[in-house]
C-alpha atoms as a PDB file:
ATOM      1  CA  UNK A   1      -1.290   1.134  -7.006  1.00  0.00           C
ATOM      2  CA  UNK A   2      -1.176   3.370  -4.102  1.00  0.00           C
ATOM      3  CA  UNK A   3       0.865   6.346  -2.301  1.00  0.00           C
ATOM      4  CA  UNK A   4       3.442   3.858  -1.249  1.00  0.00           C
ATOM      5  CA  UNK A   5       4.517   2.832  -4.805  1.00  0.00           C
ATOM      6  CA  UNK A   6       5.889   3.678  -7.978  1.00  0.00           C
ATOM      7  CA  UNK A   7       5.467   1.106 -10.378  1.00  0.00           C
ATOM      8  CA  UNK A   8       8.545   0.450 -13.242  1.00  0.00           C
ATOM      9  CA  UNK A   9       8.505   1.758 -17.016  1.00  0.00           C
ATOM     10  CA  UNK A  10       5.559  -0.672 -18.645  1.00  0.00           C
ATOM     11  CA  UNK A  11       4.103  -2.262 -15.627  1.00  0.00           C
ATOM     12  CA  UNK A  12       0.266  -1.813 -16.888  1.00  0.00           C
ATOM     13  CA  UNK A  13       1.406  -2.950 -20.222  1.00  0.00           C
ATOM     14  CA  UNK A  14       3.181  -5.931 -19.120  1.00  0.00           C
ATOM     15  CA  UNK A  15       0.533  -6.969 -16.859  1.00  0.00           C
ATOM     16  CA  UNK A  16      -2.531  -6.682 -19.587  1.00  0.00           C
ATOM     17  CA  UNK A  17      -0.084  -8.727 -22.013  1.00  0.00           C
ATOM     18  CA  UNK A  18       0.334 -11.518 -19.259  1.00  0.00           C
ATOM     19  CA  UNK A  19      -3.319 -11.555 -18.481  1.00  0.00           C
ATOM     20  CA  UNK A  20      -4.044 -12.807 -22.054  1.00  0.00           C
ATOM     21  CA  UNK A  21      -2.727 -16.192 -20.752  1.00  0.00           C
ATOM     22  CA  UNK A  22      -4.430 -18.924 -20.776  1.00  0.00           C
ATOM     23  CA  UNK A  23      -6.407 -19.702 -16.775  1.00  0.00           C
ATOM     24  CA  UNK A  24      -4.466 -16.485 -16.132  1.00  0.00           C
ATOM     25  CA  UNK A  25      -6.881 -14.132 -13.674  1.00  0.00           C
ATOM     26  CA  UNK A  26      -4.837 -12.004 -11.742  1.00  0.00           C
ATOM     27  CA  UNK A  27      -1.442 -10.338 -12.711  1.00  0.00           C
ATOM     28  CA  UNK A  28       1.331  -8.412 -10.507  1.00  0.00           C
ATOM     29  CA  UNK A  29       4.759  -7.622 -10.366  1.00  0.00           C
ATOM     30  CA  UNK A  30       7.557  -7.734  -7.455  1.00  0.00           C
ATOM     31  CA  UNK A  31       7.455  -5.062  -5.042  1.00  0.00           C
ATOM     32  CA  UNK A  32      11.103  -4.024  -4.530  1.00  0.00           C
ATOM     33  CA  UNK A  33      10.635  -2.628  -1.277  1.00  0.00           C
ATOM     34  CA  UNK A  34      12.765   0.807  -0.035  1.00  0.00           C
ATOM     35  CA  UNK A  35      13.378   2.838   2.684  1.00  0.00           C
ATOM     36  CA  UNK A  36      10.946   5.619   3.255  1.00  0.00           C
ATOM     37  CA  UNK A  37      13.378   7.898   4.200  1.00  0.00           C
ATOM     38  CA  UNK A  38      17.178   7.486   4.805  1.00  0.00           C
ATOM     39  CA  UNK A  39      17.589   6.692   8.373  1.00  0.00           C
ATOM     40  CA  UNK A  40      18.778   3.206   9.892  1.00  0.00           C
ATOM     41  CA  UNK A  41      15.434   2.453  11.172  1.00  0.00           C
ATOM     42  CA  UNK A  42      13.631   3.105   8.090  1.00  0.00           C
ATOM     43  CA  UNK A  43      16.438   0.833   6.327  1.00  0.00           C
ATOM     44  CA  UNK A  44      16.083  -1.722   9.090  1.00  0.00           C
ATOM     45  CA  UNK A  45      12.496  -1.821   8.432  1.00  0.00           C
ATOM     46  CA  UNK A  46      12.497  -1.856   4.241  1.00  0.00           C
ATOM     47  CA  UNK A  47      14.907  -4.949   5.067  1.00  0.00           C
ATOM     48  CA  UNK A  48      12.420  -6.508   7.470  1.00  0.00           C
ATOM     49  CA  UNK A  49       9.614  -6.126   5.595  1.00  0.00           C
ATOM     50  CA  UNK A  50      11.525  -8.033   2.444  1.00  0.00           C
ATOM     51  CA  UNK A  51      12.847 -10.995   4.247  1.00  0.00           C
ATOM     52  CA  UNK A  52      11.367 -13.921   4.782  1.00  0.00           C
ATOM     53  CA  UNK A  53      11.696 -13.803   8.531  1.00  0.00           C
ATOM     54  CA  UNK A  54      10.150 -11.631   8.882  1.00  0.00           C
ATOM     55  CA  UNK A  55       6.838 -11.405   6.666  1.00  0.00           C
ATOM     56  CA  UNK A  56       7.479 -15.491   5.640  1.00  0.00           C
ATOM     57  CA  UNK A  57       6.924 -16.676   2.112  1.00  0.00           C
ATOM     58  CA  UNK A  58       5.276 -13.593   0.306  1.00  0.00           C
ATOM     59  CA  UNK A  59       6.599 -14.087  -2.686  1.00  0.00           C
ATOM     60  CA  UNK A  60       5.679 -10.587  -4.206  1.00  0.00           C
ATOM     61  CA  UNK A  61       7.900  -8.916  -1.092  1.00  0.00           C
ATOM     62  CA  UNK A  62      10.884 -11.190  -1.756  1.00  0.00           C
ATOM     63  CA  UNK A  63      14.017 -10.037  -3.719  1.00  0.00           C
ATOM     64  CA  UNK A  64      14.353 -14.050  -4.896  1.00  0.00           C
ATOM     65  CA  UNK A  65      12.758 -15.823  -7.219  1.00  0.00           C
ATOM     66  CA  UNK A  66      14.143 -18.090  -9.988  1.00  0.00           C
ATOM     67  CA  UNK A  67      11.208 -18.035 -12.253  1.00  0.00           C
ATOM     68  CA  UNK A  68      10.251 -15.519 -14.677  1.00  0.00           C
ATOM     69  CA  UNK A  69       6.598 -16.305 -14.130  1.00  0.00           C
ATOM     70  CA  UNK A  70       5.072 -18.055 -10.949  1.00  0.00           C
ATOM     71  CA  UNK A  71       1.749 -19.055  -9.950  1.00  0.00           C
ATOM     72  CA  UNK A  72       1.192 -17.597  -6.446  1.00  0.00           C
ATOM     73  CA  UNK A  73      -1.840 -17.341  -3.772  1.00  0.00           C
ATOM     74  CA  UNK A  74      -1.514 -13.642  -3.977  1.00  0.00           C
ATOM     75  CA  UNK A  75       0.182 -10.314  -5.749  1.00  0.00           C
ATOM     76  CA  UNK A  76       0.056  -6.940  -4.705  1.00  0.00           C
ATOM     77  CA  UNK A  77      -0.980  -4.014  -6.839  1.00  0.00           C
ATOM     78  CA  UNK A  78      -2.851  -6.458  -9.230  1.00  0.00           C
ATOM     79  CA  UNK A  79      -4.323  -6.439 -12.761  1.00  0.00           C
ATOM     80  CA  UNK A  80      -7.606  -8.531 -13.652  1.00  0.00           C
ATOM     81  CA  UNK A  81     -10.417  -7.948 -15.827  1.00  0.00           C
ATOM     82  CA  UNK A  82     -13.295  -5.590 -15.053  1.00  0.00           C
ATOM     83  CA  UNK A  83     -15.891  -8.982 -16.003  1.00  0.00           C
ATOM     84  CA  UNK A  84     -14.020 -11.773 -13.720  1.00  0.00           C
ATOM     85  CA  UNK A  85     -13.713  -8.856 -10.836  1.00  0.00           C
ATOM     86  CA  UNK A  86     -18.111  -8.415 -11.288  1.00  0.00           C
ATOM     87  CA  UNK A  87     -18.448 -11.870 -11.469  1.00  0.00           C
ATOM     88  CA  UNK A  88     -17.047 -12.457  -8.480  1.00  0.00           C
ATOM     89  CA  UNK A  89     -18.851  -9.787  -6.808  1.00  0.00           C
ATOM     90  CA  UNK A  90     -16.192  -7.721  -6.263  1.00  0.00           C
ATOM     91  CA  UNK A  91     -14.210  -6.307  -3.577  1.00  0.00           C
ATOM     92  CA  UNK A  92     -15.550  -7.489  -0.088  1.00  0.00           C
ATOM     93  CA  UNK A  93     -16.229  -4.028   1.476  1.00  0.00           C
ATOM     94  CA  UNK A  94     -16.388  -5.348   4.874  1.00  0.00           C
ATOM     95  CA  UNK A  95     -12.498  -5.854   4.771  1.00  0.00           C
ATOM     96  CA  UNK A  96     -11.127  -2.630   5.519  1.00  0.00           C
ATOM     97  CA  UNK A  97      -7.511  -4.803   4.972  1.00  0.00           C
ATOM     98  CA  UNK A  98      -6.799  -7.831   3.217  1.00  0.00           C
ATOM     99  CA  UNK A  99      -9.809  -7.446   0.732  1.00  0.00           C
ATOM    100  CA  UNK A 100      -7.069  -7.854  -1.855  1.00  0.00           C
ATOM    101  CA  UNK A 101      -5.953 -11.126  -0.726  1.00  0.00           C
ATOM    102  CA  UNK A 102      -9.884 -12.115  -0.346  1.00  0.00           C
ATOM    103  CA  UNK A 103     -10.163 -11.645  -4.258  1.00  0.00           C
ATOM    104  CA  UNK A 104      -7.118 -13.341  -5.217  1.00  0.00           C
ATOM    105  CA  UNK A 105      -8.379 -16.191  -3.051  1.00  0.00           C
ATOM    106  CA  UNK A 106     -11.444 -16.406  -4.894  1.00  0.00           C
ATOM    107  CA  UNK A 107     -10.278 -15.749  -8.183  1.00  0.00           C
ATOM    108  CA  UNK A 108      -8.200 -19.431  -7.160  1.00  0.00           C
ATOM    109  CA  UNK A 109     -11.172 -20.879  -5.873  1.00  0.00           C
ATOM    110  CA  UNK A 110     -12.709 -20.070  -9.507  1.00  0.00           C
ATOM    111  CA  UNK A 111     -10.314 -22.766 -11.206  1.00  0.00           C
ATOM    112  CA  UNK A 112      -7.898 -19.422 -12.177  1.00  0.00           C
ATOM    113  CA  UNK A 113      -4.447 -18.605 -11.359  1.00  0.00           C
ATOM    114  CA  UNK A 114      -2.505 -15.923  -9.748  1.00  0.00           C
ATOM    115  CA  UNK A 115       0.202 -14.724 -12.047  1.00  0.00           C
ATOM    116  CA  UNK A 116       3.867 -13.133 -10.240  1.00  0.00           C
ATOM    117  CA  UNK A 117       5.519 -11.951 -13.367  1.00  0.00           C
ATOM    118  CA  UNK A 118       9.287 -10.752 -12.312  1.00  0.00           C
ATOM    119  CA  UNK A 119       9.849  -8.907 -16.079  1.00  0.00           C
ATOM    120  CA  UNK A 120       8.978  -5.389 -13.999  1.00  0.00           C
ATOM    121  CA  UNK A 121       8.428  -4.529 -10.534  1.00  0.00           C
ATOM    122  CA  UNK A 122       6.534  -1.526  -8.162  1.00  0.00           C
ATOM    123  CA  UNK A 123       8.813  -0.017  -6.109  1.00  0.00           C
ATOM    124  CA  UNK A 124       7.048   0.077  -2.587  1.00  0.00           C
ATOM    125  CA  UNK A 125       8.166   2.618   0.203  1.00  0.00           C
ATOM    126  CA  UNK A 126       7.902   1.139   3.784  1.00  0.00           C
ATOM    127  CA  UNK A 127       6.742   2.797   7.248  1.00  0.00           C
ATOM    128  CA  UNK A 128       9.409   4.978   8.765  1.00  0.00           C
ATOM    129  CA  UNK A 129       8.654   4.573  12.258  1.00  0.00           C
ATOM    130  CA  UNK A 130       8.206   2.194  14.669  1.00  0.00           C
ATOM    131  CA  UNK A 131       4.394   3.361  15.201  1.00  0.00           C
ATOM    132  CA  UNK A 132       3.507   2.814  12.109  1.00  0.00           C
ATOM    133  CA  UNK A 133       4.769   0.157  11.578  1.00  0.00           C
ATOM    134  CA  UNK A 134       3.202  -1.404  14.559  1.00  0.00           C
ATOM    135  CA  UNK A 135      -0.128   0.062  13.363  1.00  0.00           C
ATOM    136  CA  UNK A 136       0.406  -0.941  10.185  1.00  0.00           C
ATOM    137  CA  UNK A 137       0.758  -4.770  11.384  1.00  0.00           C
ATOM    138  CA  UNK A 138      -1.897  -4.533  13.951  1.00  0.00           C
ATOM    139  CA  UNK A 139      -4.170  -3.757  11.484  1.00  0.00           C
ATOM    140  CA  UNK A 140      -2.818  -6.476   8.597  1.00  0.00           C
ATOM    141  CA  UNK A 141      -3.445  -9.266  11.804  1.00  0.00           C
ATOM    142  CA  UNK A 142      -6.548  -7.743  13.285  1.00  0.00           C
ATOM    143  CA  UNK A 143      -8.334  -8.219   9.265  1.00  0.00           C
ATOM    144  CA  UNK A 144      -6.715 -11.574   8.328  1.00  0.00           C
ATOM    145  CA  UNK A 145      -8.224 -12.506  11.440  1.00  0.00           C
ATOM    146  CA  UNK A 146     -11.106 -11.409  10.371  1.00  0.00           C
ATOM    147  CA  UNK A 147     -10.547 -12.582   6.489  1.00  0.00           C
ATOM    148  CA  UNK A 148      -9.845 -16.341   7.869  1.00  0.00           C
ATOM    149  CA  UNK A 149     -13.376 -16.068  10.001  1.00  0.00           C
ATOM    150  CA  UNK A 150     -14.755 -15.943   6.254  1.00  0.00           C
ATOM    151  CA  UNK A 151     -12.457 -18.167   4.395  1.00  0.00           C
ATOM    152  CA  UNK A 152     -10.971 -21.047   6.821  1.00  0.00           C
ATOM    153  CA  UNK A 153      -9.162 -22.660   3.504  1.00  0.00           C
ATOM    154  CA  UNK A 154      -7.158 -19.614   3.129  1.00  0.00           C
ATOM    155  CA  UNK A 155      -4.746 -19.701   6.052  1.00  0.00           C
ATOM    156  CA  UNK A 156      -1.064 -20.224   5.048  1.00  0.00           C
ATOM    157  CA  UNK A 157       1.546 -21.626   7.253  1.00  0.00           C
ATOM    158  CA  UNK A 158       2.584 -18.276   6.948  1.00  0.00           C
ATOM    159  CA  UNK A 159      -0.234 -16.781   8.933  1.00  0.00           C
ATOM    160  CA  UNK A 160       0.718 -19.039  11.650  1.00  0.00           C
ATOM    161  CA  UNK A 161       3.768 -18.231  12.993  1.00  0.00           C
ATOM    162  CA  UNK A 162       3.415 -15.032  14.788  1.00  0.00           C
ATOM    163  CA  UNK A 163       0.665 -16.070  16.597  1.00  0.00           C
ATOM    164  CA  UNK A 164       1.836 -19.530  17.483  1.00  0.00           C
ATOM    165  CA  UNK A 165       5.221 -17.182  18.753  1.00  0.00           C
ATOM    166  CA  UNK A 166       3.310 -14.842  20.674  1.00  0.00           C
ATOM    167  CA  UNK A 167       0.746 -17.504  21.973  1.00  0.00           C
ATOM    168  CA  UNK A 168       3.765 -19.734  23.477  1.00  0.00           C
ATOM    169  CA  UNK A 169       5.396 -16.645  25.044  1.00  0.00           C
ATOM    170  CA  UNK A 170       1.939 -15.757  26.881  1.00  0.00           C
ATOM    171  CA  UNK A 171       1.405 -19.332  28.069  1.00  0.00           C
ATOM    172  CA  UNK A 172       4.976 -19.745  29.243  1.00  0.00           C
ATOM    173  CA  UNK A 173       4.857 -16.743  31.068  1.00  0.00           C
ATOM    174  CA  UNK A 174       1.820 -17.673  32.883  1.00  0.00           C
ATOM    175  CA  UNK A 175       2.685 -21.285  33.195  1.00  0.00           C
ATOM    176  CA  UNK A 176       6.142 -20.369  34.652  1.00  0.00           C
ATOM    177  CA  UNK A 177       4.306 -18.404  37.657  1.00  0.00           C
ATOM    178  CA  UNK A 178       2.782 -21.640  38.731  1.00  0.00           C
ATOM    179  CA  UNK A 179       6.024 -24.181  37.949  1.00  0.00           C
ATOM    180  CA  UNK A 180       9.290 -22.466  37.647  1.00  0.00           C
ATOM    181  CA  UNK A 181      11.109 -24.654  34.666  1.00  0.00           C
ATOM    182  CA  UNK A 182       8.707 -23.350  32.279  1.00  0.00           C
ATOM    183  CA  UNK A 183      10.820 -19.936  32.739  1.00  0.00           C
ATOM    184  CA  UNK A 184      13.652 -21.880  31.103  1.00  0.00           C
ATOM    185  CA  UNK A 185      11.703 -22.807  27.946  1.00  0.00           C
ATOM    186  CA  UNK A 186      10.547 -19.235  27.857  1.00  0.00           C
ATOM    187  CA  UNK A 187      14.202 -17.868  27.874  1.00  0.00           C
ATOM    188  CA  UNK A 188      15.064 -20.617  25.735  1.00  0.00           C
ATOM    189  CA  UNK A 189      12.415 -19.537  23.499  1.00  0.00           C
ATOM    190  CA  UNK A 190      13.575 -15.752  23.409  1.00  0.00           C
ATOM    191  CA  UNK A 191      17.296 -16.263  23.581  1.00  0.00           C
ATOM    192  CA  UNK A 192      16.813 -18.660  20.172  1.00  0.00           C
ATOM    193  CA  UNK A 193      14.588 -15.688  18.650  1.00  0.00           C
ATOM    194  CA  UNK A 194      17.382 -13.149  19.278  1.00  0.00           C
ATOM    195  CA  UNK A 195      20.154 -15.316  17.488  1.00  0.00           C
ATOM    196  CA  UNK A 196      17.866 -15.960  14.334  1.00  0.00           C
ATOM    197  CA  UNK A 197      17.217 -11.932  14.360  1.00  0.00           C
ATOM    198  CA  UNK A 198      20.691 -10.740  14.709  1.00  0.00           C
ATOM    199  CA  UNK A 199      21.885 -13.851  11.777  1.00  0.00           C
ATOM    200  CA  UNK A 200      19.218 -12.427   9.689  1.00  0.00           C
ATOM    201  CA  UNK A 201      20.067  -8.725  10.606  1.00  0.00           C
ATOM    202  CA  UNK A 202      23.337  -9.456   9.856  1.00  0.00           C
ATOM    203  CA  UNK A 203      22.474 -10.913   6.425  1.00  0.00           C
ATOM    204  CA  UNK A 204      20.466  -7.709   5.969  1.00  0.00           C
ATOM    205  CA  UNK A 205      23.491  -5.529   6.932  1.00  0.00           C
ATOM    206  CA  UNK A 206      25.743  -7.369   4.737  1.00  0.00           C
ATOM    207  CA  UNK A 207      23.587  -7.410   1.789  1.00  0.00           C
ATOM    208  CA  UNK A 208      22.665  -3.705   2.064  1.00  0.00           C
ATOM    209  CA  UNK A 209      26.091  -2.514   2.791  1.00  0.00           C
ATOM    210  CA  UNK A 210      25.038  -1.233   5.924  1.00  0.00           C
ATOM    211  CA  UNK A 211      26.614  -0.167   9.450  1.00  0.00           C
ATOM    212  CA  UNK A 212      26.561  -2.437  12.805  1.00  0.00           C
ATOM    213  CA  UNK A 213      24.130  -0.109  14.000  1.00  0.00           C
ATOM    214  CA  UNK A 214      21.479  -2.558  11.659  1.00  0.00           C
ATOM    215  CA  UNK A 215      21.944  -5.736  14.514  1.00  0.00           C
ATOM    216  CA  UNK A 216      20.588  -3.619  17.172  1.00  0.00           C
ATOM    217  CA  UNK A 217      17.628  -1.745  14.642  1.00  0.00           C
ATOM    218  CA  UNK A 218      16.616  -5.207  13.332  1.00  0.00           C
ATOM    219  CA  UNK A 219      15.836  -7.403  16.049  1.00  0.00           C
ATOM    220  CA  UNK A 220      13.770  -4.945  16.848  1.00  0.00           C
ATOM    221  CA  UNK A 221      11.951  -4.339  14.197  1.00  0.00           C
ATOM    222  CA  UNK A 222      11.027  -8.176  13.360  1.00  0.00           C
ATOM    223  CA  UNK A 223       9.446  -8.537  17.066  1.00  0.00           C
ATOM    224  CA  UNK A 224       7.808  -5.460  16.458  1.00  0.00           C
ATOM    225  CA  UNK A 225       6.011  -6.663  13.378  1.00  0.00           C
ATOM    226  CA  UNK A 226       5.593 -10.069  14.828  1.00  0.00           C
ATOM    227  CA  UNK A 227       4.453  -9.391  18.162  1.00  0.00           C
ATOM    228  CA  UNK A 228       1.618  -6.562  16.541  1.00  0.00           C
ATOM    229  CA  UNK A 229       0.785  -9.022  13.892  1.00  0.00           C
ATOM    230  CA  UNK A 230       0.437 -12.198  15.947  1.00  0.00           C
ATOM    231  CA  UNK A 231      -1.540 -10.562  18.735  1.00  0.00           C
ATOM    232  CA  UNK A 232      -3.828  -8.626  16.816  1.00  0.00           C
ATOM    233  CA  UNK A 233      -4.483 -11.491  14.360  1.00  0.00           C
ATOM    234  CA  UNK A 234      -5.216 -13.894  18.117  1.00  0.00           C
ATOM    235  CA  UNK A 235      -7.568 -11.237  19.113  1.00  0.00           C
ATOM    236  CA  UNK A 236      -9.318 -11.048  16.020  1.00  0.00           C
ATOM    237  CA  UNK A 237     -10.074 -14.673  15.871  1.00  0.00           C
ATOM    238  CA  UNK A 238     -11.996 -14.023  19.256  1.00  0.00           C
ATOM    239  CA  UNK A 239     -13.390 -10.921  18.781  1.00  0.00           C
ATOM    240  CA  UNK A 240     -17.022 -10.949  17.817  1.00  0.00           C
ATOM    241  CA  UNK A 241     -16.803  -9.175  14.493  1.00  0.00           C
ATOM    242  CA  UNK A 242     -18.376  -5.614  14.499  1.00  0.00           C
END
């Protein structure tokens, strides 16, 4: 648990009752994300941060889920046993970020499961501010990056996107110096990114009973999150590690 969340009536309980499972080696709630403060960009940006657009399957960030219990590749804010988390060796501290996902991955790798159990949930405050969010995502892509280097079999489709997105739109912008059509896939390619952000920021909007002022905050906000993570996480992969 951390400064950024406040965990529901019985969460530790709950968790410790779960882990008694059977294969069960990891345990963690839903993080029902909310707005650090009540402005429209820090409600754009608690709605970005929970839809699948913009951070893609997480389950553990999503509002939906049909199953009381799910087995998952990774929870935040998780319980385990003091004797699996030894065996294992621990926390990697050479991940300054994403040494959380790096244990869960192991703990799979170990035969166990990841437990989401939706009976409770952590209530998780997001960034505020379009700098930190940006930081905030630099630094998540920059250490998956980094993560992947020492786990190839971990990478999700998930982890893909944003770089594939931001890798296409540098290529097409430097192809389309040298042959002109490639400037029509390249608006093509940001004119169909636009329409999927303002559907989904009007799905936000509608769903959080907010103003119109939420189609201009959350386009925004998605490419901000995708172009930080998706560049970062590129640069990592060809970054000699430090």
């Amino acid at each position: 648990m951390d400064a950024h969340a406040v965990p529901s009536e019985g969460y530790i309980r709950r968790c410790v009752e779960v882990l008694g499972q059977h294969n069960t080696g990891v345990v963690g709630m839903p993080c029902r994300v909310r707005a650090g403060t009540n402005t429209l960009l820090a409600r754009a940006i608690a709605g970005a941060v929970s839809h699948s657009f913009g951070i893609g399957d997480a389950k553990y960030r999503l509002s939906e889920g049909a199953a009381l219990q799910e087995t998952v590749d990774t929870v935040a804010f998780a319980c385990f046993r003091k004797s699996l988390w030894q065996e294992l060796g621990g926390f990697n501290e050479s991940l300054l970020t994403n040494e959380d996902y790096d244990f869960n991955y192991r703990v799979r790798l170990a035969g166990l499961e990841v437990i989401l159990d939706r009976s409770g949930h952590c209530d998780y405050f997001a960034r505020t501010s379009f700098r930190d969010l940006a930081a905030q995502y630099r630094r998540y892509g920059g250490w998956k990056a980094r993560m992947v280097r020492l786990h190839p079999g971990s990478i999700k489709l998930r982890h893909l996107v944003a770089p594939a997105f931001v890798f296409s739109l540098v290529c097409l912008m430097m192809l389309s110096v040298f042959w002109p059509p490639f400037a029509l896939l390249l608006s093509l390619e940001i004119g169909l990114y636009v329409l999927l952000s303002l559907a989904f920021g009007w799905q936000i909007m509608r769903r959080n009973h907010d103003g119109l002022g939420m189609l201009l905050a959350i386009p925004l906000v998605f490419f901000t999150i995708h172009l930080t993570w998706g560049s970062s996480f590129l640069l990592g992969l060809v970054r000699k590690p430090r």
